[in-house]
Protein backbone atom coordinates (compact mmCIF):
# COMPACT_ATOMS: atom_id res chain seq x y z
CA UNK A 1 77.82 -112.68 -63.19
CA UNK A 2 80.93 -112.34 -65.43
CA UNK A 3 80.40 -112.42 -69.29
CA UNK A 4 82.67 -116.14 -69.29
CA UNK A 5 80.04 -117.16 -66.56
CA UNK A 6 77.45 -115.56 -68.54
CA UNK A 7 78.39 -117.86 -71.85
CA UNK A 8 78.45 -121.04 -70.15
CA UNK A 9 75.46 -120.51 -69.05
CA UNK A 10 74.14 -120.04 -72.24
CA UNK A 11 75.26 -123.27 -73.70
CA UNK A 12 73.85 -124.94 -70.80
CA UNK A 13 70.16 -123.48 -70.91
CA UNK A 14 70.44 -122.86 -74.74
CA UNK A 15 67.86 -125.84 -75.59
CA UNK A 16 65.51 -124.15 -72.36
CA UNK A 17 65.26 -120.54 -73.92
CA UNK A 18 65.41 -121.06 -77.94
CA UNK A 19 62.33 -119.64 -79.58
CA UNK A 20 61.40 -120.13 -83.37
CA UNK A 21 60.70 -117.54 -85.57
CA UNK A 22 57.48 -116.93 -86.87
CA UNK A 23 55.86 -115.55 -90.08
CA UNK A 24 54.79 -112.20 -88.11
CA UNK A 25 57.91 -111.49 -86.52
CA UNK A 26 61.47 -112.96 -85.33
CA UNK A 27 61.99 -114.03 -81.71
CA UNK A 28 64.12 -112.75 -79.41
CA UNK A 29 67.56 -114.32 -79.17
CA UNK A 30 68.39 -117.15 -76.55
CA UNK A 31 70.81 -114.70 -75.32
CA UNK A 32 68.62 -111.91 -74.64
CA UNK A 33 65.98 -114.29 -73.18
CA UNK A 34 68.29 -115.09 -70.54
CA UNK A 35 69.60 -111.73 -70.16
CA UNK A 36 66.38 -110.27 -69.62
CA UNK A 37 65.82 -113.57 -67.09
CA UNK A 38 68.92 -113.34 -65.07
CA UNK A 39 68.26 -109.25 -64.80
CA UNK A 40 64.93 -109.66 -62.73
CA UNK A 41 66.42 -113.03 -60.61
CA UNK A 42 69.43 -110.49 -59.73
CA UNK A 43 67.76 -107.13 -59.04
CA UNK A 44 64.48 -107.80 -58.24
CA UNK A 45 61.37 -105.54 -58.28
CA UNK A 46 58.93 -105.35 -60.66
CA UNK A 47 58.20 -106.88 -64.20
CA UNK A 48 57.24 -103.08 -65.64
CA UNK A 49 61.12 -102.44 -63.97
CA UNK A 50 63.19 -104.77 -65.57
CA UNK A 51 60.95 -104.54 -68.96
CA UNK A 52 62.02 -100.65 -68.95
CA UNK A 53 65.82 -101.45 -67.79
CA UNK A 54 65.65 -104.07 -70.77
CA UNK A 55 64.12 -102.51 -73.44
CA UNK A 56 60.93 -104.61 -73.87
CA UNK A 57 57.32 -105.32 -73.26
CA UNK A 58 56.18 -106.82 -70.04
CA UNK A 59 55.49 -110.17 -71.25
CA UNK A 60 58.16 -110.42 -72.68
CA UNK A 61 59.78 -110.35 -69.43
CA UNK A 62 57.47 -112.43 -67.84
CA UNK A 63 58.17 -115.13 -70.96
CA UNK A 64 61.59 -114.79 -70.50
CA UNK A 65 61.54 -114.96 -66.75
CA UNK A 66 59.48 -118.13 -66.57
CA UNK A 67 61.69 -119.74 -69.08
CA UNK A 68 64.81 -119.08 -67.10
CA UNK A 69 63.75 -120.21 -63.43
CA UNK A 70 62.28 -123.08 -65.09
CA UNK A 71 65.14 -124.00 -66.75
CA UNK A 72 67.25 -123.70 -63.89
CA UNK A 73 64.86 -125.78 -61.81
CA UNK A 74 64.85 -128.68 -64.41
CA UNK A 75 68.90 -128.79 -64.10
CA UNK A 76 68.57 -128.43 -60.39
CA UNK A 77 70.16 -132.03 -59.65
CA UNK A 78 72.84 -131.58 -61.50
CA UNK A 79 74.11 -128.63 -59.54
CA UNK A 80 72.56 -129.33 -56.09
CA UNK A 81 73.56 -132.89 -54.90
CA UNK A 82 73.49 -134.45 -51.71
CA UNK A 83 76.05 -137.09 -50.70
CA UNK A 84 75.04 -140.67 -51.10
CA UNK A 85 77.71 -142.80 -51.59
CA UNK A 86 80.78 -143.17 -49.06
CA UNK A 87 82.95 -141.69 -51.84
CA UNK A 88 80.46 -138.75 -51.90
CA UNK A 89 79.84 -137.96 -48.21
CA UNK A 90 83.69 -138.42 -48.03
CA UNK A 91 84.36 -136.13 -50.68
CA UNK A 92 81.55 -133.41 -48.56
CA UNK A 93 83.37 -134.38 -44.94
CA UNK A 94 86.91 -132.98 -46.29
CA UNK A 95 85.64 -129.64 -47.55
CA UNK A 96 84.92 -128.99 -43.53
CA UNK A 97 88.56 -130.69 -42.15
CA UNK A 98 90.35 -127.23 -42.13
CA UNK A 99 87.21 -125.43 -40.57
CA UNK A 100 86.13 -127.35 -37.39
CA UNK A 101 88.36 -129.46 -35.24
CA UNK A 102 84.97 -131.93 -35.28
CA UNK A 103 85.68 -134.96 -37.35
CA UNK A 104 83.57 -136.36 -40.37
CA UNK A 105 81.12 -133.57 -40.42
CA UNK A 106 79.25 -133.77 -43.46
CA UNK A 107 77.50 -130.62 -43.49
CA UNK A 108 75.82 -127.43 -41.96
CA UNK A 109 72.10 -126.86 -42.13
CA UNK A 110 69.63 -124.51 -41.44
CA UNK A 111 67.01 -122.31 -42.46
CA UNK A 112 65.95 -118.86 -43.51
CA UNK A 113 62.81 -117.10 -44.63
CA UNK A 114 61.94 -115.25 -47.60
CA UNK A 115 59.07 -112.59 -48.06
CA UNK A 116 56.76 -113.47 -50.26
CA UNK A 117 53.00 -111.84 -51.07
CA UNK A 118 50.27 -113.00 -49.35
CA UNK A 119 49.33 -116.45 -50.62
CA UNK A 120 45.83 -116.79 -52.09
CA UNK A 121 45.11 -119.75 -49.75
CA UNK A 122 46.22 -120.54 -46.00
CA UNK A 123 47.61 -116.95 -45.95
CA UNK A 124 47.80 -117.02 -42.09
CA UNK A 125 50.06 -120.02 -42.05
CA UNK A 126 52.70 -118.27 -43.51
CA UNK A 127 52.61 -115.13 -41.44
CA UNK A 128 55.86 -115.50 -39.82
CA UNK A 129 56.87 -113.85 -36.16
CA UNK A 130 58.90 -111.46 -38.73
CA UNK A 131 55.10 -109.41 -38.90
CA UNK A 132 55.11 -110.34 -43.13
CA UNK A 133 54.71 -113.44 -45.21
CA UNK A 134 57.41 -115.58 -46.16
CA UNK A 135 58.60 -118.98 -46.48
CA UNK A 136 60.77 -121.19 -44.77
CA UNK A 137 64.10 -122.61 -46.48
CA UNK A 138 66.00 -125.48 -44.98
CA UNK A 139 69.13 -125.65 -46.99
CA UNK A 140 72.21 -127.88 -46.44
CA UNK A 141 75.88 -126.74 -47.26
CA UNK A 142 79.23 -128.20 -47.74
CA UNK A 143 82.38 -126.54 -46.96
CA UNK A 144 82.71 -124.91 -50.06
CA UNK A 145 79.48 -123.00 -49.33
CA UNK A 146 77.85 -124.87 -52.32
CA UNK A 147 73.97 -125.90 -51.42
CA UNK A 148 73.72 -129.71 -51.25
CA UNK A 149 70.48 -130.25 -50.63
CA UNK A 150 67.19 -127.29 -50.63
CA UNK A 151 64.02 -127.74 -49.90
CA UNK A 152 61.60 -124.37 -49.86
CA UNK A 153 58.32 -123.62 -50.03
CA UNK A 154 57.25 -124.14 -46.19
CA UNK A 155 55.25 -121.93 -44.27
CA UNK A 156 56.73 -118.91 -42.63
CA UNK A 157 55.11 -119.96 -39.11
CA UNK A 158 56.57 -122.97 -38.98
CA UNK A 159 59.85 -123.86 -36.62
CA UNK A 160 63.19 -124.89 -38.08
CA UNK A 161 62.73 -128.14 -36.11
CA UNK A 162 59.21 -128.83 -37.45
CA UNK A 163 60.59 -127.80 -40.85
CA UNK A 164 63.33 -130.78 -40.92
CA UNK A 165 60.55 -133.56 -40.09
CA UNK A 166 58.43 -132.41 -42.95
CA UNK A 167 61.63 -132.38 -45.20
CA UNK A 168 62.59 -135.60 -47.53
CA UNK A 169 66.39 -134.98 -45.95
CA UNK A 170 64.88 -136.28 -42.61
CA UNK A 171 62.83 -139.57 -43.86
CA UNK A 172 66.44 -140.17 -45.65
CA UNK A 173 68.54 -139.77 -42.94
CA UNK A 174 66.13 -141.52 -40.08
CA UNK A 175 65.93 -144.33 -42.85
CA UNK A 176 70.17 -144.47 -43.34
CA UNK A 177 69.98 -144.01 -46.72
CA UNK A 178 72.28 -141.13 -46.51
CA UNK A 179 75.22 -140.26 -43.76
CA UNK A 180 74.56 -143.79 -42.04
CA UNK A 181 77.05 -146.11 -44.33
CA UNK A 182 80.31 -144.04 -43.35
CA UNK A 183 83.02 -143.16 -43.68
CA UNK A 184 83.55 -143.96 -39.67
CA UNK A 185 85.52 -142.19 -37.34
CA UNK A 186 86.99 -144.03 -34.68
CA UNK A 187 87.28 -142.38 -31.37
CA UNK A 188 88.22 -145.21 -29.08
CA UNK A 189 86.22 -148.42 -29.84
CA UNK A 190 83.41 -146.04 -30.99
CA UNK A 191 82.33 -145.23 -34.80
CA UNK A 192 81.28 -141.91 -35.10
CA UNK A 193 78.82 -141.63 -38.21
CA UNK A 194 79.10 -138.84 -40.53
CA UNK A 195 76.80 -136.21 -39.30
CA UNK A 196 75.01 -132.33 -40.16
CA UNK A 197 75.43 -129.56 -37.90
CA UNK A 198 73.13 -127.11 -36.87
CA UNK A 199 72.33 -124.94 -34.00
CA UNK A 200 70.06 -124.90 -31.19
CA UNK A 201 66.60 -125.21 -33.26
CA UNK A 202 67.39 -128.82 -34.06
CA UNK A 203 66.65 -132.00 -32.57
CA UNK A 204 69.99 -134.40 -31.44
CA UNK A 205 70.64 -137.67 -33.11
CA UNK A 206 73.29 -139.81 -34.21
CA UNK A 207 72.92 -137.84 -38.21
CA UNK A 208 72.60 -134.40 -36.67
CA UNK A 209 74.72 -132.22 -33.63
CA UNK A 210 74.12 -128.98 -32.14
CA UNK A 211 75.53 -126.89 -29.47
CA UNK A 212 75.39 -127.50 -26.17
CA UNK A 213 73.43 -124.66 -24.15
CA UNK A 214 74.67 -121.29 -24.77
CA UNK A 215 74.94 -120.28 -20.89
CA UNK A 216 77.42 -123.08 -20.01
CA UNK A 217 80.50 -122.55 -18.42
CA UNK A 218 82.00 -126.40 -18.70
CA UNK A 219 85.29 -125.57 -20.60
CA UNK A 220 84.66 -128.28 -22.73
CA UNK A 221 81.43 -127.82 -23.44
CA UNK A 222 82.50 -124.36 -24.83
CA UNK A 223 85.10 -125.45 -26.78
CA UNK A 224 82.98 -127.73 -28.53
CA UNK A 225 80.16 -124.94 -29.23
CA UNK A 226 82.95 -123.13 -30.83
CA UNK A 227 84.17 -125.79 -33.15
CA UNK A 228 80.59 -126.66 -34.17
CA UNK A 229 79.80 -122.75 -34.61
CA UNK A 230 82.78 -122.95 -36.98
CA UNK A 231 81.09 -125.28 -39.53
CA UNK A 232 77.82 -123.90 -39.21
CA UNK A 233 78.36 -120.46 -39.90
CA UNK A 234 79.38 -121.47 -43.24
CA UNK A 235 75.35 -122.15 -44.12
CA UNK A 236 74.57 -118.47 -42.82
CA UNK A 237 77.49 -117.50 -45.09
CA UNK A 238 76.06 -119.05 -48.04
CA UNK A 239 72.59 -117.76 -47.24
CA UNK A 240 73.07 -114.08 -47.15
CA UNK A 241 75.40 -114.59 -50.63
CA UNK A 242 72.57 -115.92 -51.76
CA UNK A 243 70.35 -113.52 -50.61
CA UNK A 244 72.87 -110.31 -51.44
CA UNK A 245 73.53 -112.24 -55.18
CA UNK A 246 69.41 -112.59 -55.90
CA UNK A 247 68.10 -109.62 -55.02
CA UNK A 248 64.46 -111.49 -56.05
CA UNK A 249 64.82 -112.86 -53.39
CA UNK A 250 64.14 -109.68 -50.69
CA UNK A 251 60.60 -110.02 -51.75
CA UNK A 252 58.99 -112.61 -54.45
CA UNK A 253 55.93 -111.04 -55.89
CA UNK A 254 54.49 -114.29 -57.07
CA UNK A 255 51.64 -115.51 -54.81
CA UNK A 256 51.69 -119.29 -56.11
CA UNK A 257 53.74 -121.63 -53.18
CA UNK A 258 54.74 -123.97 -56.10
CA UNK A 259 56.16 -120.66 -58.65
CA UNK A 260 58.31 -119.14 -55.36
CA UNK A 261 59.55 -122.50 -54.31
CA UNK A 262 60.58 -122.84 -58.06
CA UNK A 263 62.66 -119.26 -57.87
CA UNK A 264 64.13 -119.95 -54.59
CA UNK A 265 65.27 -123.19 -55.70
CA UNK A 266 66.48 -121.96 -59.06
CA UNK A 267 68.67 -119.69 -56.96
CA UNK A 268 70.17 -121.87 -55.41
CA UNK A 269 71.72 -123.26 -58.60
CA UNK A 270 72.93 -119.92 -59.82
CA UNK A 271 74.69 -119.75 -56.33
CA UNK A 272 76.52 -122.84 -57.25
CA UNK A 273 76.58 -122.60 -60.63
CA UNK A 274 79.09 -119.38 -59.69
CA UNK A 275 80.97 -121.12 -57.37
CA UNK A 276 81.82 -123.68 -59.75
CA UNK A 277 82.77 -121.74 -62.52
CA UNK A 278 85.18 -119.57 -60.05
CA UNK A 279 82.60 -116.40 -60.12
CA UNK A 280 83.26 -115.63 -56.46
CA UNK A 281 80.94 -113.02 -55.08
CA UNK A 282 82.47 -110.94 -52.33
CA UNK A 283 80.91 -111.82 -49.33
CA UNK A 284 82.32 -109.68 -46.57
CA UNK A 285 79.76 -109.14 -44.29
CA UNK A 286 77.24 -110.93 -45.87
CA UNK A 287 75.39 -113.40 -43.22
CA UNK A 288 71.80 -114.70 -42.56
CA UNK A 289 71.34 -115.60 -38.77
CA UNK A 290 67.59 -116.34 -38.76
CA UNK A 291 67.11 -116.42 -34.62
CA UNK A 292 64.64 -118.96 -34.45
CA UNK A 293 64.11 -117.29 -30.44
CA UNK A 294 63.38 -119.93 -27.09
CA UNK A 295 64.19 -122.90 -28.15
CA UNK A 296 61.52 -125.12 -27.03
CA UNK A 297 63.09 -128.33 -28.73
CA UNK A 298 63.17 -131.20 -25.67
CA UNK A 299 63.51 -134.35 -28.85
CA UNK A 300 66.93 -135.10 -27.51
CA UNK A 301 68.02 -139.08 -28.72
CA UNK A 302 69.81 -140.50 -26.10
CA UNK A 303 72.65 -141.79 -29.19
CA UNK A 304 72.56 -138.36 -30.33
CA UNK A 305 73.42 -137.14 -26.72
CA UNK A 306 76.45 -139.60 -26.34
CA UNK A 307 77.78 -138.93 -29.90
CA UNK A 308 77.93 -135.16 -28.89
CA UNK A 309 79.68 -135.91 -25.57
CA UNK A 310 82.33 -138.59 -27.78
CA UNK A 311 83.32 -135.66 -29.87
CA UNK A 312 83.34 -133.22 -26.89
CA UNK A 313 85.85 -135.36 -24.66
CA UNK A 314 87.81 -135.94 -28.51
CA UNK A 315 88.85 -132.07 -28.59
């Protein structure tokens, strides 16, 4: 993070991480509090680690830590915000119209784990078919990379599909209170809704595409896998700068669900936080493909089905 990053940043969290002096002693600075914060989030490892690297006790790191990923957590809607209005999913739809010949995609989901420690309860839940623990996150993008929507904290066994219907994106979308009221793309006399992409882990509806399957040799049906693959690599893109950015993230220590759902989340809101304030990160080569293996998803909606073959037929 540059130092201009590094100041706004500041002002923004300055209420989260200002301590009061005392009569035994003066507190540490906002400024070091989130230095000594933003040092574990981006290399990782071990409190005794950064507390050496930084020149303090251990608890002061794990003060300063907890007050950071807190604070970023508690601002985590104003950085990470899905499209509701038709102004908003509008807005969303054109950051993907030089990226995918597919009209009024809205975004690219998907998920990816994260090793954790062994929780203290339901341990075996989150042993993943990686051989560790970790948890799931199912994260949305735009085509700007930026994280629209996050939701973390599931088990590591679980199934990207299985993941989604346990997720509050789902209820919304199933409900159309997001991606249902437009903007509409004609093709013909048909309105196509605006709609997620993902790939072959997900179920098929109206609010959500995928590829076709990846052994078919229908011309069309290939040309359309490529156009989706287009827009959805950008949410592997923005998962391994995420993951490359926040080195915490290789392995979270903590063992509480609720504490590593609250770092992965406050993350996420760096990442954007960067990306707003122009602090690229270079990202060549950087790419999370989570291989969620046989896909054993047969939930296709029939709407969902003739959506996919509108767009195909539209190419």
């Amino acid at each position: 993070m540059g130092r201009d990053s590094f100041d706004n940043l500041l002002t923004l969290l300055r209420g989260y991480v200002q301590r009061e002096n005392t009569r035994f002693r003066d507190c540490i600075p906002p400024e070091k509090v989130l230095a000594i914060g933003l040092y574990r989030i981006a290399h990782g490892g071990s409190y005794d680690n950064t507390a050496l690297a930084m020149n303090v006790g251990k608890t002061t790191v794990h003060e300063a830590f907890r007050d950071v990923v807190n604070a970023l957590y508690d601002i985590r809607n104003d950085f990470i915000k899905l499209p509701v209005t038709v102004d908003e999913t509008a807005a969303s739809i054109g950051t993907f119209e030089h990226l995918s010949m597919l009209p009024n995609i809205a975004g690219a989901i998907d998920g990816s784990h994260i090793k954790i420690r062994a929780p203290r309860e339901s341990a075996v839940d989150y042993f993943s078919r990686y051989q560790q623990h970790d948890v799931v996150v199912q994260a949305v993008v735009n085509g700007r990379k930026l994280f629209i929507d996050v939701a973390a904290g599931f088990p590591g066994s679980l199934h990207d599909a299985r993941v989604l219907r346990n997720s509050s994106i789902y209820q919304k979308a199933e409900n159309g209170d997001i991606l249902a009221a437009g903007p509409m793309y004609l093709i013909g006399a048909d309105e196509i809704q605006p709609y997620l992409v993902g790939d072959s882990a997900y179920p098929l509806s109206p609010w959500l595409q995928k590829p076709y399957p990846e052994g078919t040799r229908d011309p069309g049906e290939i040309r359309f896998n490529k156009e989706l693959s287009s827009a959805r690599v950008l949410v592997e893109c923005a998962f391994g700068i995420l993951k490359s950015r926040w080195r915490i993230l290789d392995a979270i220590e903590e063992r509480n669900i609720a504490a590593v759902s609250k770092i992965i989340v406050a993350c996420a809101v760096l990442h954007n936080f960067c990306i707003l304030a122009g602090d690229e990160w270079d990202e060549d080569d950087f790419n999370d493909d989570d291989d969620n293996g046989p896909n054993n998803n047969d939930d296709v909606l029939r709407d969902g089905d003739d959506i996919r073959e509108l767009l195909k037929n539209n190419l």
